[in-house]
N, C-alpha and C. Protein backbone atom coordinates (compact mmCIF):
# COMPACT_ATOMS: atom_id res chain seq x y z
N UNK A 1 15.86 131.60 105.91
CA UNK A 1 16.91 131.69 104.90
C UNK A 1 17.36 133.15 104.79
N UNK A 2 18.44 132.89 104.60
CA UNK A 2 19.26 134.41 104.82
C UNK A 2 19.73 134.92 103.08
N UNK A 3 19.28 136.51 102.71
CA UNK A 3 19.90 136.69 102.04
C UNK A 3 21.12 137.59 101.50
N UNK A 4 21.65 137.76 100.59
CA UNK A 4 22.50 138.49 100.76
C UNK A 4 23.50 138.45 99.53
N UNK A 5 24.18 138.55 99.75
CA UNK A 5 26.17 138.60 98.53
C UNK A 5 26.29 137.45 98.98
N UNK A 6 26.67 136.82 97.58
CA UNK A 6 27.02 135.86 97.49
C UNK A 6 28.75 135.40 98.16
N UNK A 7 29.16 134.41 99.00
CA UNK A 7 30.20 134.39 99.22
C UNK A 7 31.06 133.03 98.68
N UNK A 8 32.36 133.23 98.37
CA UNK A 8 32.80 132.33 97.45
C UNK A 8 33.42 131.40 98.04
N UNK A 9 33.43 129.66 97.41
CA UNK A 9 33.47 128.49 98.22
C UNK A 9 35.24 128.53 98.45
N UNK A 10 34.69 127.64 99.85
CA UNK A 10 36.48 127.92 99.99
C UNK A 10 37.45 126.54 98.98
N UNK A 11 38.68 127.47 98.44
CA UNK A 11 39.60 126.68 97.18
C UNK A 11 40.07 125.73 98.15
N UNK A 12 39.84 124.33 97.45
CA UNK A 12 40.74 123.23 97.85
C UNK A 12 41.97 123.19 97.76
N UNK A 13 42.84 122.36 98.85
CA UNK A 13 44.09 122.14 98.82
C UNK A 13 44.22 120.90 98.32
N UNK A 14 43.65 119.89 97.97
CA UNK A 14 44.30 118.47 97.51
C UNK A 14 43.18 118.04 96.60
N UNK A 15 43.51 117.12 95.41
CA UNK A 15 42.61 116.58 94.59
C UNK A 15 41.75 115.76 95.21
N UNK A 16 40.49 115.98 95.08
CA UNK A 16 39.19 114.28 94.80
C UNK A 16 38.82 114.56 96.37
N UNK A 17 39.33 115.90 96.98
CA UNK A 17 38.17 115.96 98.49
C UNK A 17 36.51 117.26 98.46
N UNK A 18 36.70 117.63 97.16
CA UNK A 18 35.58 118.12 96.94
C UNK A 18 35.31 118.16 96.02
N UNK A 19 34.37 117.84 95.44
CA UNK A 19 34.08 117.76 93.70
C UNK A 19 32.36 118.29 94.00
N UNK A 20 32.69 118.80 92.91
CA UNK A 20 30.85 119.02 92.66
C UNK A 20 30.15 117.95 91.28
N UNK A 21 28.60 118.07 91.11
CA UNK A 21 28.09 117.37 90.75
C UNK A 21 26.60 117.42 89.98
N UNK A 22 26.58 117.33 88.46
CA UNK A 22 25.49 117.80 87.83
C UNK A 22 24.83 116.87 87.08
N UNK A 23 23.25 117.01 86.43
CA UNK A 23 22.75 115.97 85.34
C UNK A 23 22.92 116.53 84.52
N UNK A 24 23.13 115.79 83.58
CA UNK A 24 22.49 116.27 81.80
C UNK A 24 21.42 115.44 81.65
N UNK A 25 20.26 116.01 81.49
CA UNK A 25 19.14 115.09 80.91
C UNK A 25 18.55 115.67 79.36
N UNK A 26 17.68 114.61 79.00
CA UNK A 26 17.08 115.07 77.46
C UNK A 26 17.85 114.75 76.47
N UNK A 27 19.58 114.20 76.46
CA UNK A 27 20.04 114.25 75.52
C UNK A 27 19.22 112.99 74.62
N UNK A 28 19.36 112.67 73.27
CA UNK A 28 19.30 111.69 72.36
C UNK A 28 19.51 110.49 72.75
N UNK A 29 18.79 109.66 72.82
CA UNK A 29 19.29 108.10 73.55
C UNK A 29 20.15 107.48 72.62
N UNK A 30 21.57 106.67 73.53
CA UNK A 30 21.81 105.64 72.75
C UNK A 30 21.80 104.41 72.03
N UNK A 31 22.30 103.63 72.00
CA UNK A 31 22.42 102.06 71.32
C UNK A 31 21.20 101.82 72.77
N UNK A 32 22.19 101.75 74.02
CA UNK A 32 21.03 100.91 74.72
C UNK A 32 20.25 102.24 75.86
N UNK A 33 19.78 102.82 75.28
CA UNK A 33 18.34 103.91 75.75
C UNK A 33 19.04 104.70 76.49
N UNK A 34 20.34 104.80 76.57
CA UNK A 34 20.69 106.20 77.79
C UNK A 34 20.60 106.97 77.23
N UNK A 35 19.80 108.64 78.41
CA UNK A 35 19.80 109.47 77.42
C UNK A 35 20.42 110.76 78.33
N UNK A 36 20.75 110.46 79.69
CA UNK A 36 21.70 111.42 80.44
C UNK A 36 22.63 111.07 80.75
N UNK A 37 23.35 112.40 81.30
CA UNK A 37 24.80 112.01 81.76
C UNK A 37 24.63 112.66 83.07
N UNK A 38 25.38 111.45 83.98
CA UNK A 38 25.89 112.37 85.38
C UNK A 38 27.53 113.03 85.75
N UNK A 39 27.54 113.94 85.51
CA UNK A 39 28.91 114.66 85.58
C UNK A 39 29.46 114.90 86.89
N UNK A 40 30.70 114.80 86.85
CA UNK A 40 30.88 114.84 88.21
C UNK A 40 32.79 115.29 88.58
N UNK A 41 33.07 116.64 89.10
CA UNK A 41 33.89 117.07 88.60
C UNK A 41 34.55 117.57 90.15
N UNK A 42 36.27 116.87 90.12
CA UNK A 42 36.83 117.70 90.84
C UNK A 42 36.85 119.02 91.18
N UNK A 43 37.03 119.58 92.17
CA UNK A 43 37.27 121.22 91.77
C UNK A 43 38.36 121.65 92.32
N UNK A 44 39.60 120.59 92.72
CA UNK A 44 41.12 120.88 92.68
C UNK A 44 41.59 120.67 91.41
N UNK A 45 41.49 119.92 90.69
CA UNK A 45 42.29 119.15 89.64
C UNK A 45 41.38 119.75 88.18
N UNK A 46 40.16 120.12 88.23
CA UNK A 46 38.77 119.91 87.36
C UNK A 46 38.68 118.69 86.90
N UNK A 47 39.53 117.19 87.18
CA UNK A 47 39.62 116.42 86.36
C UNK A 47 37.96 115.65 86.52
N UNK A 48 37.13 114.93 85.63
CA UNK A 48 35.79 114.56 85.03
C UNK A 48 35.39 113.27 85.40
N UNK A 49 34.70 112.75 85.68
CA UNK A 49 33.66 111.71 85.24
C UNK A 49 32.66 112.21 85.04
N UNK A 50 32.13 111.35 83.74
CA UNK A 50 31.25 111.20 82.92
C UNK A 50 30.29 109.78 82.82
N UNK A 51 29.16 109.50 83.63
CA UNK A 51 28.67 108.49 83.54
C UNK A 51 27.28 108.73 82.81
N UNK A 52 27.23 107.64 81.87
CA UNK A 52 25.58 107.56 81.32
C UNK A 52 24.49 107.02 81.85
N UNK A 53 23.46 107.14 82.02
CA UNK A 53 22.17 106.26 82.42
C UNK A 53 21.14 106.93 81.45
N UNK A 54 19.71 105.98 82.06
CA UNK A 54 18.43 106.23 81.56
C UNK A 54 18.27 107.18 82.85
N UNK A 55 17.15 108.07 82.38
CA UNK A 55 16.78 109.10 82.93
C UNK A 55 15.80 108.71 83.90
N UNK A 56 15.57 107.86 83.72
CA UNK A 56 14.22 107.08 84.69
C UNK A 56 14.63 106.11 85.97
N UNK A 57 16.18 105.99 85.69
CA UNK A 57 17.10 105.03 86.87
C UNK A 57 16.56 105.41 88.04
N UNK A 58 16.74 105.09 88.89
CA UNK A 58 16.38 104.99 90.77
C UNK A 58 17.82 105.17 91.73
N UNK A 59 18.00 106.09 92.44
CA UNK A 59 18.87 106.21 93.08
C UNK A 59 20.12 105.34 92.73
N UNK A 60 19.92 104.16 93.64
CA UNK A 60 20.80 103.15 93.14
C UNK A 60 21.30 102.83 92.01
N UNK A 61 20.92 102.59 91.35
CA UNK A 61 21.56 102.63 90.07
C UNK A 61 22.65 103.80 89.58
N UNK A 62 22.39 105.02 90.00
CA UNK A 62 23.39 105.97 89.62
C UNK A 62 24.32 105.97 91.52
N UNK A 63 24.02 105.35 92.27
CA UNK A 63 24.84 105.56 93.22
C UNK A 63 25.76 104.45 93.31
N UNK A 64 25.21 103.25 92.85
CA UNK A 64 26.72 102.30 92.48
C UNK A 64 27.32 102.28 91.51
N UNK A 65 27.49 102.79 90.25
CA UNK A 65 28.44 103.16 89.80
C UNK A 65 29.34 104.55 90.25
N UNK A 66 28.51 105.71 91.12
CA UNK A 66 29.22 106.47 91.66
C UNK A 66 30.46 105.92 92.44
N UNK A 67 30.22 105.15 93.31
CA UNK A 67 30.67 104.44 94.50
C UNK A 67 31.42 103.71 93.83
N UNK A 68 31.44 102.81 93.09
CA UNK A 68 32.50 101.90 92.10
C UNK A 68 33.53 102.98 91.09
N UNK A 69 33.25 103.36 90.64
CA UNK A 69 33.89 104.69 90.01
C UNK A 69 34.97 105.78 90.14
N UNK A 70 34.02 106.62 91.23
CA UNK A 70 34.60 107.42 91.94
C UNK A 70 35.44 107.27 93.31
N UNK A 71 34.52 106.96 94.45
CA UNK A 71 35.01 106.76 95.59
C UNK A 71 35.86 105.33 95.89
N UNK A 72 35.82 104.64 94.75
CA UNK A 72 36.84 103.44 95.04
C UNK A 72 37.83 103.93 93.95
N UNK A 73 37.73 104.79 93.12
CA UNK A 73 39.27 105.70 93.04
C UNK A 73 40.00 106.43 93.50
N UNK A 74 39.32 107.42 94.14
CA UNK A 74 39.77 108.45 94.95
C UNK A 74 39.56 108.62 96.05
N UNK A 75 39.20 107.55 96.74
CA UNK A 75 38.36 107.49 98.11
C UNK A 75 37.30 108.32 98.95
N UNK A 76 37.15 108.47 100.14
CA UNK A 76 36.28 109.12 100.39
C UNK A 76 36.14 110.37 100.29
N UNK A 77 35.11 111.17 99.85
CA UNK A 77 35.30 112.55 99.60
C UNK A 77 34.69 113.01 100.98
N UNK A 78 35.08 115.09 101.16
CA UNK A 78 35.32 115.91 102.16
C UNK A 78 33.56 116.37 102.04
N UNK A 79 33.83 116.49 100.72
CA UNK A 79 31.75 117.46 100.67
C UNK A 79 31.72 117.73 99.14
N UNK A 80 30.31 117.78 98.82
CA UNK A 80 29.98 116.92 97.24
C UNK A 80 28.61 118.83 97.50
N UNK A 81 29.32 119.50 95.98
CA UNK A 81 28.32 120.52 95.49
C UNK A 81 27.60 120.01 94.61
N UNK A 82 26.15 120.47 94.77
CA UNK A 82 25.28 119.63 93.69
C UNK A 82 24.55 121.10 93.49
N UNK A 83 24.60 120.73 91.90
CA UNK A 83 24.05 121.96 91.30
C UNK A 83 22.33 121.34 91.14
N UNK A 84 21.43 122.10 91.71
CA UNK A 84 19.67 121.75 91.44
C UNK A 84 19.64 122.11 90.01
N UNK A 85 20.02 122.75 89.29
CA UNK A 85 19.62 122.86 88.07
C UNK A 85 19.82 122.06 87.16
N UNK A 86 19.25 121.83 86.06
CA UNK A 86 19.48 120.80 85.22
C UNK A 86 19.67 121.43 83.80
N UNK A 87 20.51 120.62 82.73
CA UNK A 87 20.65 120.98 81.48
C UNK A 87 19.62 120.65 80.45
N UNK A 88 19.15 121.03 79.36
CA UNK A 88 18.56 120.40 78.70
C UNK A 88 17.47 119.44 79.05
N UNK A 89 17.07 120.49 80.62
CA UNK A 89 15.70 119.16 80.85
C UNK A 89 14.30 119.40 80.33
């Protein structure tokens, strides 16, 4: 691993081909026990999704509603930033 200066991602030209992608965990559960959110954010447009789950879900579960959601709105995406850090975990 190489280190160094940080270099900055290259700016998109068109909406919904690169979005990045974060948890919120720890929040307060709701009516029916969710207590994170998976965020998930253009970075042409900034425009949002916001999906809830239980924190304990299994892949699947947060990858078909991704897939129903997202990519059957905006189709296939170019490359997906995922932040390792977490909020409120």
């Amino acid at each position: 691993m190489s280190y160094g200066l940080y270099t900055p991602l290259p700016i998109p030209k068109e909406p919904w081909v690169n979005i990045s992608m974060n948890f919120i965990l720890g929040l307060p559960k709701l009516r029916k026990g969710r207590d994170s959110i998976f965020v998930i954010v253009d970075r042409f447009s900034k425009m949002t999704h916001f999906m809830s789950y239980h924190k304990t879900n299994d892949v699947m579960n947060i990858a078909n509603p991704f897939f129903r959601d997202v990519v059957w709105l905006h189709g296939v995406l170019r490359s997906i930033m995922y932040n390792q850090d977490s909020f409120l975990s």
